[in-house]
C-alpha atoms as a PDB file:
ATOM      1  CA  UNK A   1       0.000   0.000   0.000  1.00  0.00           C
ATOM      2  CA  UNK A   2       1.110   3.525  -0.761  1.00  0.00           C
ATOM      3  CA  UNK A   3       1.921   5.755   2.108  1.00  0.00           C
ATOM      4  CA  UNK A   4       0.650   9.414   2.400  1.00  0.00           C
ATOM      5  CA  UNK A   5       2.879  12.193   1.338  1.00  0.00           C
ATOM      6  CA  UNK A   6       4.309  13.936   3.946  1.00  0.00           C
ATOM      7  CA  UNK A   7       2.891  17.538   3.172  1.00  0.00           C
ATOM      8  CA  UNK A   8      -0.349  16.574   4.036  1.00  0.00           C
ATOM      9  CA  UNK A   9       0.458  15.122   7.443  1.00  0.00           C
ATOM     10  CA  UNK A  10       1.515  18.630   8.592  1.00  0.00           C
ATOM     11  CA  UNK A  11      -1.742  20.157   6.882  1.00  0.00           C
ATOM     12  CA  UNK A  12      -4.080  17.991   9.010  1.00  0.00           C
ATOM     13  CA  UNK A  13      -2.104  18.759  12.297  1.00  0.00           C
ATOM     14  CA  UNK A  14      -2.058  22.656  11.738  1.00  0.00           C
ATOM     15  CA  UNK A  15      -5.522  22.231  11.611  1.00  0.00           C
ATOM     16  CA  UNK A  16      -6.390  19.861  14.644  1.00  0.00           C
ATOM     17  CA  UNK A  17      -4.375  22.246  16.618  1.00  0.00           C
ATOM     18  CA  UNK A  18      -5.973  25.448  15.156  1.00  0.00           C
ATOM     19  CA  UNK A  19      -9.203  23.559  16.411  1.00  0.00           C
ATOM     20  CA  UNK A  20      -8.601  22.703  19.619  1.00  0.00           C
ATOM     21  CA  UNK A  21      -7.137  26.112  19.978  1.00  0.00           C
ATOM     22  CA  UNK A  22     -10.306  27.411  19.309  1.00  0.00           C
ATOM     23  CA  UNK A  23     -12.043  25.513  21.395  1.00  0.00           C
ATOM     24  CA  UNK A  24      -9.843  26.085  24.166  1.00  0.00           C
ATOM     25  CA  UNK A  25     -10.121  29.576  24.264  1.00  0.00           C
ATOM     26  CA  UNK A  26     -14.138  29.412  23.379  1.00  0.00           C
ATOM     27  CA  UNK A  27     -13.985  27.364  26.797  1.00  0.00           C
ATOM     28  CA  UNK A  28     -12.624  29.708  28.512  1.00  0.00           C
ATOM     29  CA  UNK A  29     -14.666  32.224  27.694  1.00  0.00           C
ATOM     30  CA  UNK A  30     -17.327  30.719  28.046  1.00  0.00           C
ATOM     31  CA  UNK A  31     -16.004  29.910  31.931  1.00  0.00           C
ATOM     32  CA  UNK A  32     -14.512  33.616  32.113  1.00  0.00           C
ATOM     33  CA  UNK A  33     -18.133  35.062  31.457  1.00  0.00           C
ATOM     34  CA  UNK A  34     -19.822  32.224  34.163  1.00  0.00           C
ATOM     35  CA  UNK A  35     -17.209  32.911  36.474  1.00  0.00           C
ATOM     36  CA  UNK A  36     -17.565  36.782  36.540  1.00  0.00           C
ATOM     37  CA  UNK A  37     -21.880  36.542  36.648  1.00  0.00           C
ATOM     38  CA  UNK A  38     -21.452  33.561  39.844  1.00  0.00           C
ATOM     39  CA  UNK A  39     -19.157  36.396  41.173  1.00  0.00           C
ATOM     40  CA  UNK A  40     -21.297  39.507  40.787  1.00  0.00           C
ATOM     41  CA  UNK A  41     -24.314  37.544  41.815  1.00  0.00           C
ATOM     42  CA  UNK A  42     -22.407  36.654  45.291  1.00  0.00           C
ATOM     43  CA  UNK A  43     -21.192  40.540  45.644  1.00  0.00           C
ATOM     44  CA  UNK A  44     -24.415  41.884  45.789  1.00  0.00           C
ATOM     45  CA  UNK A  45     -25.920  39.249  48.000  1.00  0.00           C
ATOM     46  CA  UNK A  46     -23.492  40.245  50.406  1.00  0.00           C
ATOM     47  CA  UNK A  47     -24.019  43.877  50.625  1.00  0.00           C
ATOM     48  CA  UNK A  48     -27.587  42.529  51.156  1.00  0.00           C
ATOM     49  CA  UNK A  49     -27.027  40.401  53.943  1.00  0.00           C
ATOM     50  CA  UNK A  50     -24.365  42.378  55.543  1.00  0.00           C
ATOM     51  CA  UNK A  51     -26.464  45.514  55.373  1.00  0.00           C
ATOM     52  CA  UNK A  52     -26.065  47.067  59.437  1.00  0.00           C
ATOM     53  CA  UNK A  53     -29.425  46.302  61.031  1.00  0.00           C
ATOM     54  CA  UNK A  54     -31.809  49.224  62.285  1.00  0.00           C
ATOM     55  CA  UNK A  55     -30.682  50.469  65.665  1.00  0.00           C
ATOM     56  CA  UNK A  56     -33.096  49.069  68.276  1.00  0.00           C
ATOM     57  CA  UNK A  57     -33.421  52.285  71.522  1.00  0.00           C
ATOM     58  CA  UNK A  58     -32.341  51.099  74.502  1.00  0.00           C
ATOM     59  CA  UNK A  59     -33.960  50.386  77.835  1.00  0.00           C
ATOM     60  CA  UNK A  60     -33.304  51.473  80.480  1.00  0.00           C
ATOM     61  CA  UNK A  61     -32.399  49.115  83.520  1.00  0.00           C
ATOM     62  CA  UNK A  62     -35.312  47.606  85.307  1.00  0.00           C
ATOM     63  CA  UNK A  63     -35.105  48.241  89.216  1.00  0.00           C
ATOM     64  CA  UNK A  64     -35.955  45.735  91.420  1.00  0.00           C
ATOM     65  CA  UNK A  65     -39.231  45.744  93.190  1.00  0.00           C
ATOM     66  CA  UNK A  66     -39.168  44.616  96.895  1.00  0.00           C
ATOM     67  CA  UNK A  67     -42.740  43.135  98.014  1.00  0.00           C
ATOM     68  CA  UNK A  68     -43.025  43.110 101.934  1.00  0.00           C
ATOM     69  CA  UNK A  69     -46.007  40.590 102.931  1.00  0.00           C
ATOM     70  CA  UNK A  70     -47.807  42.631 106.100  1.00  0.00           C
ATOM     71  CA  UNK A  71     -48.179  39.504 108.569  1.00  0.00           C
ATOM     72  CA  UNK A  72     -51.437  41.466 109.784  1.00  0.00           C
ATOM     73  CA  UNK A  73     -52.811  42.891 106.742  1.00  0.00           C
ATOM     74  CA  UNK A  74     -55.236  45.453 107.467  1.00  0.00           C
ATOM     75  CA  UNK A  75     -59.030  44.305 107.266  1.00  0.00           C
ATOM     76  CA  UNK A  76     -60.762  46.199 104.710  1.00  0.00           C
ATOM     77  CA  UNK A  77     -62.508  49.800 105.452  1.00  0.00           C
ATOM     78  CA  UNK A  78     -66.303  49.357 105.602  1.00  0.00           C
ATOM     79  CA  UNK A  79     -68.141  52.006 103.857  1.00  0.00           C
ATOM     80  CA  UNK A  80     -71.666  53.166 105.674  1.00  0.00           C
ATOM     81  CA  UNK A  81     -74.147  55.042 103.620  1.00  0.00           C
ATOM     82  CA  UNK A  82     -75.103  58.285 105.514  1.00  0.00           C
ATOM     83  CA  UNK A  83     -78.577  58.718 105.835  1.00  0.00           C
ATOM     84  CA  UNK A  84     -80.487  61.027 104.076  1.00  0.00           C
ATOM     85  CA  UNK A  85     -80.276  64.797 106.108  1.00  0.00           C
ATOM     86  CA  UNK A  86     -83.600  66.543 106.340  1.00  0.00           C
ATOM     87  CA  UNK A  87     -83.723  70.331 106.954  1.00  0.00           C
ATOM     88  CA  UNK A  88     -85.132  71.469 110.497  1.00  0.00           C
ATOM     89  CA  UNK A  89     -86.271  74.741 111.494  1.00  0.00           C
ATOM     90  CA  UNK A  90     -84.720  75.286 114.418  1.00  0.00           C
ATOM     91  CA  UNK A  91     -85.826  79.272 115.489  1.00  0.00           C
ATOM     92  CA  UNK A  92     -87.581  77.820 118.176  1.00  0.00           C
ATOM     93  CA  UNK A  93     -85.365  75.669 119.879  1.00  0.00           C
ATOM     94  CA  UNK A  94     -83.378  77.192 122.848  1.00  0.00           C
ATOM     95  CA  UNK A  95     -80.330  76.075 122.911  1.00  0.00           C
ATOM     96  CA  UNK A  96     -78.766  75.938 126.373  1.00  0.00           C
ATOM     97  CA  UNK A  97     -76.206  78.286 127.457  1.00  0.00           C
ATOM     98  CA  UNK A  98     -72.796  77.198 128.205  1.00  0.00           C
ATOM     99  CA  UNK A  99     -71.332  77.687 131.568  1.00  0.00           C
ATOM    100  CA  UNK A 100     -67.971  77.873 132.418  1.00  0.00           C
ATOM    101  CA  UNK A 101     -67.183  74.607 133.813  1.00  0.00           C
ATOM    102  CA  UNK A 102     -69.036  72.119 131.013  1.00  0.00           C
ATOM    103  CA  UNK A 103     -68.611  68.850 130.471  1.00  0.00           C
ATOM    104  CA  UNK A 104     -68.671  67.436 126.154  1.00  0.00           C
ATOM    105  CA  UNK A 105     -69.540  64.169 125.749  1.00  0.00           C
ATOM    106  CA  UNK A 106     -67.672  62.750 122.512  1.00  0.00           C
ATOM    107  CA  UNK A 107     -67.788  58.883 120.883  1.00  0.00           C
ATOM    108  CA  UNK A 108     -65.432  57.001 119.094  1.00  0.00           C
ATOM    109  CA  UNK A 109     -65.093  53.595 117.023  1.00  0.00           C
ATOM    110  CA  UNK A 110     -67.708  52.623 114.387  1.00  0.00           C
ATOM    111  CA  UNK A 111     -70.801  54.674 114.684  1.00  0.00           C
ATOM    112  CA  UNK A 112     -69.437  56.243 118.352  1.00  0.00           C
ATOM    113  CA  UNK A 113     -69.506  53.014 120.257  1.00  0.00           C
ATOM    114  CA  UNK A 114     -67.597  54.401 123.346  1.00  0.00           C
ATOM    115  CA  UNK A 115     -68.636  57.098 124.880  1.00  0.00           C
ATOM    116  CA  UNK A 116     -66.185  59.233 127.466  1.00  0.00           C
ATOM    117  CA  UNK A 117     -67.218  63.019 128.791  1.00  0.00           C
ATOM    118  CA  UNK A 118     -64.684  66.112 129.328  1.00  0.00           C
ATOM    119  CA  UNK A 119     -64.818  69.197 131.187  1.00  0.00           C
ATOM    120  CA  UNK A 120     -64.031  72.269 129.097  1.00  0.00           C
ATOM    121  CA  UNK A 121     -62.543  75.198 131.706  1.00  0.00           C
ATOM    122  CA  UNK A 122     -63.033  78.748 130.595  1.00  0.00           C
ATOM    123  CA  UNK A 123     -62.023  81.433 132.233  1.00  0.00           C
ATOM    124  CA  UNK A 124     -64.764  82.248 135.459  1.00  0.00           C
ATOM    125  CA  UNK A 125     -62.474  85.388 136.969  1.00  0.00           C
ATOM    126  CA  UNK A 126     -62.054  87.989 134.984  1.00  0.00           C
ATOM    127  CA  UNK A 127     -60.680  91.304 137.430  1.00  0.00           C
ATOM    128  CA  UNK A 128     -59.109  93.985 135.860  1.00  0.00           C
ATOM    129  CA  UNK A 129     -57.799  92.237 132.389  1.00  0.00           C
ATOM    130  CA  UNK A 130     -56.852  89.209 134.655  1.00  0.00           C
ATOM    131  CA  UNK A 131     -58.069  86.020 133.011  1.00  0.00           C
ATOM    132  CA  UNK A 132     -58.139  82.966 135.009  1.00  0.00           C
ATOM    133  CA  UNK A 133     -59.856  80.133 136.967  1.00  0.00           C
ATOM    134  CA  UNK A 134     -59.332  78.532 140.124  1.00  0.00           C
ATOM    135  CA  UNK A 135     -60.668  76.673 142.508  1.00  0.00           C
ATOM    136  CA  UNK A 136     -59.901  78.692 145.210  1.00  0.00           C
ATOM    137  CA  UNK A 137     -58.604  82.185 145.046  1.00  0.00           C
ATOM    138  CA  UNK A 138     -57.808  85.140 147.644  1.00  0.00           C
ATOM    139  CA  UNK A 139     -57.634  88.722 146.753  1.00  0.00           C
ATOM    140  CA  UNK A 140     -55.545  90.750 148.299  1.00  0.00           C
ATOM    141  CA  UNK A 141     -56.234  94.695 148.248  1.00  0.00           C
ATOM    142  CA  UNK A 142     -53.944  97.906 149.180  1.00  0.00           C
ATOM    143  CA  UNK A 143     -56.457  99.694 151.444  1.00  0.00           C
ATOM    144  CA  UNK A 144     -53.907 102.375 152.215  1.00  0.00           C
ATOM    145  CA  UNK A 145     -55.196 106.007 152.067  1.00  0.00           C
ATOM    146  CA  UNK A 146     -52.694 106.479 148.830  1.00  0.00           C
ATOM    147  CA  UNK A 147     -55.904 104.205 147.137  1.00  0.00           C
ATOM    148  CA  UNK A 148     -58.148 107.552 146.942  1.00  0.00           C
ATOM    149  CA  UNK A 149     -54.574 110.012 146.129  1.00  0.00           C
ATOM    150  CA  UNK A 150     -53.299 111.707 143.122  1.00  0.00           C
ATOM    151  CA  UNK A 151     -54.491 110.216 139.874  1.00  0.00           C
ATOM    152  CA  UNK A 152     -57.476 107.480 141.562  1.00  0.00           C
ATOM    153  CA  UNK A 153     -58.903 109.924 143.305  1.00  0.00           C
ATOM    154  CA  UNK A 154     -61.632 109.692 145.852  1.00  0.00           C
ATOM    155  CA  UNK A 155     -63.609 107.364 143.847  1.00  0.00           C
ATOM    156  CA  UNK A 156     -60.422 105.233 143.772  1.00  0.00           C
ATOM    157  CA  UNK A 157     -61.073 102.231 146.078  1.00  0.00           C
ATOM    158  CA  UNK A 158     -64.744 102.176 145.401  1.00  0.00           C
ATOM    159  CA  UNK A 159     -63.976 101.527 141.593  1.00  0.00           C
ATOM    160  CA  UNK A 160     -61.573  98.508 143.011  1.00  0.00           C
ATOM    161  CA  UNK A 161     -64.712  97.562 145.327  1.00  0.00           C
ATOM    162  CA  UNK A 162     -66.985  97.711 142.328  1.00  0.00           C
ATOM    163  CA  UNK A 163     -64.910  95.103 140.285  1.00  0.00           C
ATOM    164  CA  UNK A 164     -64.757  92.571 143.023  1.00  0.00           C
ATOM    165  CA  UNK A 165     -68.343  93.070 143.545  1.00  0.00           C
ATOM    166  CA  UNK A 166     -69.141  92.435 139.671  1.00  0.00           C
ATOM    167  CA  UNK A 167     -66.496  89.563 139.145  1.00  0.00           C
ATOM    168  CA  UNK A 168     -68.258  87.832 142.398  1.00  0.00           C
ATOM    169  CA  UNK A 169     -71.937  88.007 140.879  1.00  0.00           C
ATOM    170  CA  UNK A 170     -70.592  86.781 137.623  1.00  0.00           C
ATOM    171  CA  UNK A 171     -69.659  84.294 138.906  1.00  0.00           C
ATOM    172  CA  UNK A 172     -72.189  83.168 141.195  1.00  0.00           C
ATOM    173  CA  UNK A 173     -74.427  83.740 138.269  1.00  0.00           C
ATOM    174  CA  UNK A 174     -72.487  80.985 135.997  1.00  0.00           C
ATOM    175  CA  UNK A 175     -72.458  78.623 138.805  1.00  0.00           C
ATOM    176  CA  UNK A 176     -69.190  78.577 139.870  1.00  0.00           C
ATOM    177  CA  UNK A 177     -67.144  76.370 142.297  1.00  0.00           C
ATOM    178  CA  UNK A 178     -64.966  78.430 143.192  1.00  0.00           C
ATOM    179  CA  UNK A 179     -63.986  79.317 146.802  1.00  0.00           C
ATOM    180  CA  UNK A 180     -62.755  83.023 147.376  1.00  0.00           C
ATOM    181  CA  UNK A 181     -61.317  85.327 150.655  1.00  0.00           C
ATOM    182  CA  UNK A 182     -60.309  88.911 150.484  1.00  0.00           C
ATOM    183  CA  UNK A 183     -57.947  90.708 152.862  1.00  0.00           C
ATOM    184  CA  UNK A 184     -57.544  94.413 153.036  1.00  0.00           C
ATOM    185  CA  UNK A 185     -53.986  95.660 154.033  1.00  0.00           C
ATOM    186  CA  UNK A 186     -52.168  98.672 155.040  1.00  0.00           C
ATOM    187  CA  UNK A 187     -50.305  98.963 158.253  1.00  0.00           C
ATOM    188  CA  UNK A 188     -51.820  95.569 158.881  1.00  0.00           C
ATOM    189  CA  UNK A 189     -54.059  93.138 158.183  1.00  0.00           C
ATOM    190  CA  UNK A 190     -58.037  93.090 157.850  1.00  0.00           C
ATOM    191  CA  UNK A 191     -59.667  89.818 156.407  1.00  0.00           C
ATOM    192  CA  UNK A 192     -63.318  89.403 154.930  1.00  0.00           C
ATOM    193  CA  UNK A 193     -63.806  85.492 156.504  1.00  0.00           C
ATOM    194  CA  UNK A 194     -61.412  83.612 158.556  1.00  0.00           C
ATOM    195  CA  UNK A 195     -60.779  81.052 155.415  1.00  0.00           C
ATOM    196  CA  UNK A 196     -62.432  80.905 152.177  1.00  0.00           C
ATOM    197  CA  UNK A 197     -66.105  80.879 151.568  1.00  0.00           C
ATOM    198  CA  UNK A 198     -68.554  79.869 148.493  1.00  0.00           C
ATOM    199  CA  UNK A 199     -69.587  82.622 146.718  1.00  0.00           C
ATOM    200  CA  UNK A 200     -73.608  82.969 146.956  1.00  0.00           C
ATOM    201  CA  UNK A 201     -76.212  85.996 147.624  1.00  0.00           C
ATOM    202  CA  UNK A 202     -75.008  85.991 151.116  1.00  0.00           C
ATOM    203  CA  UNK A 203     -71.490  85.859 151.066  1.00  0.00           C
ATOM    204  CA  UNK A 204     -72.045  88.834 147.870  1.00  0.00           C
ATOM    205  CA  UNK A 205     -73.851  90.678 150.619  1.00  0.00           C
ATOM    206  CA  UNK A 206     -71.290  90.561 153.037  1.00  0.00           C
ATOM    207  CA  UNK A 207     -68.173  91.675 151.279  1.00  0.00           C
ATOM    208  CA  UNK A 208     -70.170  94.477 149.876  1.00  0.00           C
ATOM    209  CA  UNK A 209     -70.556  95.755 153.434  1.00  0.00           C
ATOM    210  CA  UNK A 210     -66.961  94.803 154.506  1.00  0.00           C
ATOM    211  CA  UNK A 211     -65.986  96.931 151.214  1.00  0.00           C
ATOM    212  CA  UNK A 212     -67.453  99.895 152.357  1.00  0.00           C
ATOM    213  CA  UNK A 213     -66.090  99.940 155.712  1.00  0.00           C
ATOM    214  CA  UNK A 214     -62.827  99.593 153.752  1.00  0.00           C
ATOM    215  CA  UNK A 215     -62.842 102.272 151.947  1.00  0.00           C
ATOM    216  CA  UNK A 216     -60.128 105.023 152.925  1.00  0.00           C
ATOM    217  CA  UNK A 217     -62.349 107.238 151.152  1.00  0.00           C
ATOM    218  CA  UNK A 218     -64.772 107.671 154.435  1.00  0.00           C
ATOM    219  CA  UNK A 219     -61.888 109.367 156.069  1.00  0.00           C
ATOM    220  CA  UNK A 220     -62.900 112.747 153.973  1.00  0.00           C
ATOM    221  CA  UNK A 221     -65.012 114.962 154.952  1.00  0.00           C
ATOM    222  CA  UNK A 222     -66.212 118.004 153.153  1.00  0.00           C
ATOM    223  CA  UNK A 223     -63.992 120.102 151.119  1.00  0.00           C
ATOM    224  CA  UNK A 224     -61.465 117.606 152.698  1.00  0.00           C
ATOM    225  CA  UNK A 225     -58.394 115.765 150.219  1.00  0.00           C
ATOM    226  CA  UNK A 226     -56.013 112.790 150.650  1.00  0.00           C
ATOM    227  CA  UNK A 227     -53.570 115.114 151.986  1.00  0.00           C
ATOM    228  CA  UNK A 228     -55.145 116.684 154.849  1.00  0.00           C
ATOM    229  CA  UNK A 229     -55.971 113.500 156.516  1.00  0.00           C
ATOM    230  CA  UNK A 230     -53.231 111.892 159.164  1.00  0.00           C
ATOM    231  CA  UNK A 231     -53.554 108.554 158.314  1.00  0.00           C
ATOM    232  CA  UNK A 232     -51.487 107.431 161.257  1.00  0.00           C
ATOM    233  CA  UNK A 233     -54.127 108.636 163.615  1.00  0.00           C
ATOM    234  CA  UNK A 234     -57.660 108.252 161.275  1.00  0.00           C
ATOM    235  CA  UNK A 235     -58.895 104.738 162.931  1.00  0.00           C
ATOM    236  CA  UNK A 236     -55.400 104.000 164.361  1.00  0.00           C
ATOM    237  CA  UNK A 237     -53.716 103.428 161.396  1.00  0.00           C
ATOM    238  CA  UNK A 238     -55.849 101.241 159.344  1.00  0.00           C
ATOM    239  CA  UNK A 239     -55.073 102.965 156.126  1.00  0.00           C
ATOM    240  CA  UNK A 240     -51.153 104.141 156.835  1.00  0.00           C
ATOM    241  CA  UNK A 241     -48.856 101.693 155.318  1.00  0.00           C
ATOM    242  CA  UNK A 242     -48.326  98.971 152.766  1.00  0.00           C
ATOM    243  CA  UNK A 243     -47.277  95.781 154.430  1.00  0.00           C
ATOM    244  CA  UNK A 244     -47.293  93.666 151.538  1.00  0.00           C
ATOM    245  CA  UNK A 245     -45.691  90.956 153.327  1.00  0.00           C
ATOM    246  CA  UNK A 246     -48.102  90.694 156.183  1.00  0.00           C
ATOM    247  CA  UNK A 247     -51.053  89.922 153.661  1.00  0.00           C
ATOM    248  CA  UNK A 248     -49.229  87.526 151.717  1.00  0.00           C
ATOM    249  CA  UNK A 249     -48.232  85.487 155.040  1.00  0.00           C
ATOM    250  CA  UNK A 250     -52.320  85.956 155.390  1.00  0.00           C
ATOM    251  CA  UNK A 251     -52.879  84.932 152.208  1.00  0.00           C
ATOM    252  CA  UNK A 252     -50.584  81.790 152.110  1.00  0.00           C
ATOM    253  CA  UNK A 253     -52.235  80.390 155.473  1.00  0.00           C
ATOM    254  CA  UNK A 254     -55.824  80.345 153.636  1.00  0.00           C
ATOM    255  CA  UNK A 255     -54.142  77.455 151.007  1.00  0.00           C
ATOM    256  CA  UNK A 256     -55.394  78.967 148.047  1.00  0.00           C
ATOM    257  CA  UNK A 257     -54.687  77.923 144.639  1.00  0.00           C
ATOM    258  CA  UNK A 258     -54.435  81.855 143.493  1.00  0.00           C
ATOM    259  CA  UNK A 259     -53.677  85.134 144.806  1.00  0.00           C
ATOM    260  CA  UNK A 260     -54.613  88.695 143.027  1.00  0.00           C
ATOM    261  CA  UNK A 261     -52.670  91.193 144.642  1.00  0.00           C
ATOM    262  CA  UNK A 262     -53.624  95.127 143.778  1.00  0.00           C
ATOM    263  CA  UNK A 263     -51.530  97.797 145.083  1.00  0.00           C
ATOM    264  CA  UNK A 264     -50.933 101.674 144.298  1.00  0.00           C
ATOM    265  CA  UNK A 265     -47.188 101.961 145.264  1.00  0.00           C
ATOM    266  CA  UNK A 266     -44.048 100.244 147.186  1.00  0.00           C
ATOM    267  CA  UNK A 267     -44.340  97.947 149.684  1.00  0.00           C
ATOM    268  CA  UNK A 268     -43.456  99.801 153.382  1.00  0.00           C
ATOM    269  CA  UNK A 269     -41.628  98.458 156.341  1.00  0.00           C
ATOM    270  CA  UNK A 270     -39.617  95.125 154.403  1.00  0.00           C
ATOM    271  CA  UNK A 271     -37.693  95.583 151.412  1.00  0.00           C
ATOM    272  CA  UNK A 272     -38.701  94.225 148.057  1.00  0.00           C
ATOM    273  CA  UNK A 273     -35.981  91.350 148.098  1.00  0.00           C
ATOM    274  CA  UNK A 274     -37.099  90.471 151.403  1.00  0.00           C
ATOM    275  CA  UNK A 275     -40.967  89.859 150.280  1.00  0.00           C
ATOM    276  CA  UNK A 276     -39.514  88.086 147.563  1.00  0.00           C
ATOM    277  CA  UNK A 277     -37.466  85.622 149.872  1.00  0.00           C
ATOM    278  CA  UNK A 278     -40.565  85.801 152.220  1.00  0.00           C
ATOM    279  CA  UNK A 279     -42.624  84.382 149.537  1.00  0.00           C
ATOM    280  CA  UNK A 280     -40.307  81.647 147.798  1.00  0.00           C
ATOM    281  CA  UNK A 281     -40.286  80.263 151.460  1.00  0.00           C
ATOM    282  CA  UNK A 282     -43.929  80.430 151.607  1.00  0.00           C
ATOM    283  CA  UNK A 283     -44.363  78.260 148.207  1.00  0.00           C
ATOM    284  CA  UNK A 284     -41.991  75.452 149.876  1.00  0.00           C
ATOM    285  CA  UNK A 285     -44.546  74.848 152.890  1.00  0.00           C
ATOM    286  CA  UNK A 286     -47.406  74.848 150.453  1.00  0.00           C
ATOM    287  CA  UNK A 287     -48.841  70.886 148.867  1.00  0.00           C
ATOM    288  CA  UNK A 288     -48.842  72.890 145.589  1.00  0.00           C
ATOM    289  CA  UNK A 289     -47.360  76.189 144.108  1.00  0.00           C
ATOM    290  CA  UNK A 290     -49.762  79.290 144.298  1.00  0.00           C
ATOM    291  CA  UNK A 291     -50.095  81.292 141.496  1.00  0.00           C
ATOM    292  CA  UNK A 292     -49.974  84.778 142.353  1.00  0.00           C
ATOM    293  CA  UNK A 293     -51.121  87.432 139.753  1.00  0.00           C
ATOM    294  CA  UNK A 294     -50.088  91.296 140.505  1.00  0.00           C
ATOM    295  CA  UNK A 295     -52.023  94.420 139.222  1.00  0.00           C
ATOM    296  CA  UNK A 296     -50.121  98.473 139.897  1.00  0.00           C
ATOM    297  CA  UNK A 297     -53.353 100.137 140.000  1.00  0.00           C
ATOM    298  CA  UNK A 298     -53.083 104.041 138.215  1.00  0.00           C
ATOM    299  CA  UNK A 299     -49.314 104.498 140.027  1.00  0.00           C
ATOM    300  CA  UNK A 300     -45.882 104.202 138.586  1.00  0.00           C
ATOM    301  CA  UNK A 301     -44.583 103.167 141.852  1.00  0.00           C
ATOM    302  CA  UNK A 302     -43.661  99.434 142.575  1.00  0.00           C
ATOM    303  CA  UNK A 303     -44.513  98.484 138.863  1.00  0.00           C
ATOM    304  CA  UNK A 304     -41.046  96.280 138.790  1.00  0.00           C
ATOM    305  CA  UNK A 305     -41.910  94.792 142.489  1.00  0.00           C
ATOM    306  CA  UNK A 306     -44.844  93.454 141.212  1.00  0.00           C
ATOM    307  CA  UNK A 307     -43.644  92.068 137.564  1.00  0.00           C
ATOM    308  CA  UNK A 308     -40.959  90.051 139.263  1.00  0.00           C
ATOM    309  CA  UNK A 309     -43.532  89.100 142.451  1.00  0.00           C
ATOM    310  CA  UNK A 310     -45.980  87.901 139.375  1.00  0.00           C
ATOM    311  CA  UNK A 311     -43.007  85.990 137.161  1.00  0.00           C
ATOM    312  CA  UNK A 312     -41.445  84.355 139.966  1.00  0.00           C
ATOM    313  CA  UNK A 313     -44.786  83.039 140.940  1.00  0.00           C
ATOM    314  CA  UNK A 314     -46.329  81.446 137.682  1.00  0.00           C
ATOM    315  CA  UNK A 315     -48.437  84.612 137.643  1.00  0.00           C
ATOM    316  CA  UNK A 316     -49.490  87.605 135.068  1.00  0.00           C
ATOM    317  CA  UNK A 317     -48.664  91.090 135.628  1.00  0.00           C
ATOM    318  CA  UNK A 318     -51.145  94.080 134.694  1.00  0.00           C
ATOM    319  CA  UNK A 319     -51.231  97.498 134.947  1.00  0.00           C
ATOM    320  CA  UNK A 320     -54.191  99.602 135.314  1.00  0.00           C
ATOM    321  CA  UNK A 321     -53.588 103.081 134.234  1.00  0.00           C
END
């Protein structure tokens, strides 16, 4: 058999090769343009997925919430309808006055179950601006001819007379309790009981009449003044003087719970730090302290004696001008 020429050998492998040449490369490109769509495809997933999520706000931290358990709990309030309020005319009713020593009787618990009473103390004395109640109380007045001098005048001691007169039926009027005494001093001592006394008509009766004989003011005549009287001969000395320490020891014996002491002037014959001494003695004998309230009736004179005699003593101090 004849064998092919050479020539055309080479011809048919230039051409395989050209071939797969071609094909190679069409391969590739065909690879390069799946390769480079798989790639863009995964890109832009990405950006997708990795996209930075929306910001949430945040809370804020929770505190803790302590629950105590009351071992006794409290029972339930119960609620009670009020009854239906009907208007009264009440023009007619009297209503009762109140005294000064009245009892209020109060309830308490559910619908006022217990029932207690109190006694509501107003003031029963009221002499000269001086505001108080006692059981028993002594009142101790300056009878010394200076009571109808200078600016009181003769009319002086009666207007003193006249207040003790009013405060007692006031009070005998409202019922009071209270047990009073007066003493009259000037040189010495003059006393309307020998202790003190209820206060009724009677006893009203009798220190009116005991007032009047007080009164300095009897010692004038006509056309006759406070200075042309000798009080240290004009019914042997009753009205010279002011012994305020003899009518306090008086006072103190009678075991009052108050004193009123109203004087025109100084105190004669002791010294004002003695009467004080006198009387801070006096309070250590007594069960309980006295109260002593002071009153400088229309004078200047003694004003300080009688502030510190009335703050040493629990008391108040007035002036009358």
């Amino acid at each position: 058999m004849a064998k092919p020429a050479p020539n055309k050998v080479r011809i048919r492998s230039k051409s395989l090769i050209k071939v797969l040449v071609i094909s190679l490369l069409a391969h590739v490109a065909i690879l390069l343009t799946i390769g480079g769509v798989v790639i863009f495809s995964a890109a832009t997933q990405d950006s997708v997925e990795f996209e930075a999520p929306t910001a949430i706000p945040e809370q804020p931290p929770q505190v803790p919430i302590q629950i105590k358990i009351n071992s006794n709990p409290t029972p339930p309030k119960k609620v009670i309808a009020a009854p239906a309020v009907s208007v009264i005319d009440i023009s007619d009713i009297e209503v009762p006055t109140i005294s000064q020593n009245s009892r209020v009787a109060f309830g308490t618990g559910e619908l006022g179950g217990n029932w207690s009473t109190i006694e509501a103390k107003m003031p029963d004395i009221d002499f000269f601006g001086v505001k108080t109640s006692s059981q028993s109380i002594v009142f101790v007045m300056d009878i010394s001819g200076s009571m109808i001098g200078d600016e009181r005048g003769p009319e002086g001691f009666k207007i003193v007379a006249d207040e003790i007169l009013k405060v007692l039926q006031s009070m005998s009027d409202n019922g009071s309790q209270t047990k009073f005494n007066i003493i009259g001093f000037a040189g010495g001592v003059e006393t309307l009981s020998g202790s003190v006394r209820e206060i009724n008509e009677a006893t009203i009766q009798r220190t009116k009449n005991w007032l009047r004989r007080m009164d300095p003011a009897k010692a004038l005549k006509r056309d006759q003044t406070f200075d042309s009287i000798d009080w240290n001969k004009y019914q042997d000395g009753l009205h010279a003087g002011t012994r305020t320490d003899l009518a306090l020891k008086k006072a103190f014996s009678m075991n009052p719970e108050q004193i009123i002491l109203l004087s025109d002037g100084e105190p004669t014959g002791v010294s004002v730090d003695e009467i004080l001494m006198l009387t801070a003695k006096l309070q250590e004998k007594q069960p309980n302290p006295v109260k002593i309230n002071t009153i400088s009736y229309r004078s200047k004179d003694g004003r300080s004696f009688m502030n510190a005699l009335a703050s040493r003593n629990s008391g108040e101090y007035l002036a009358v001008e």
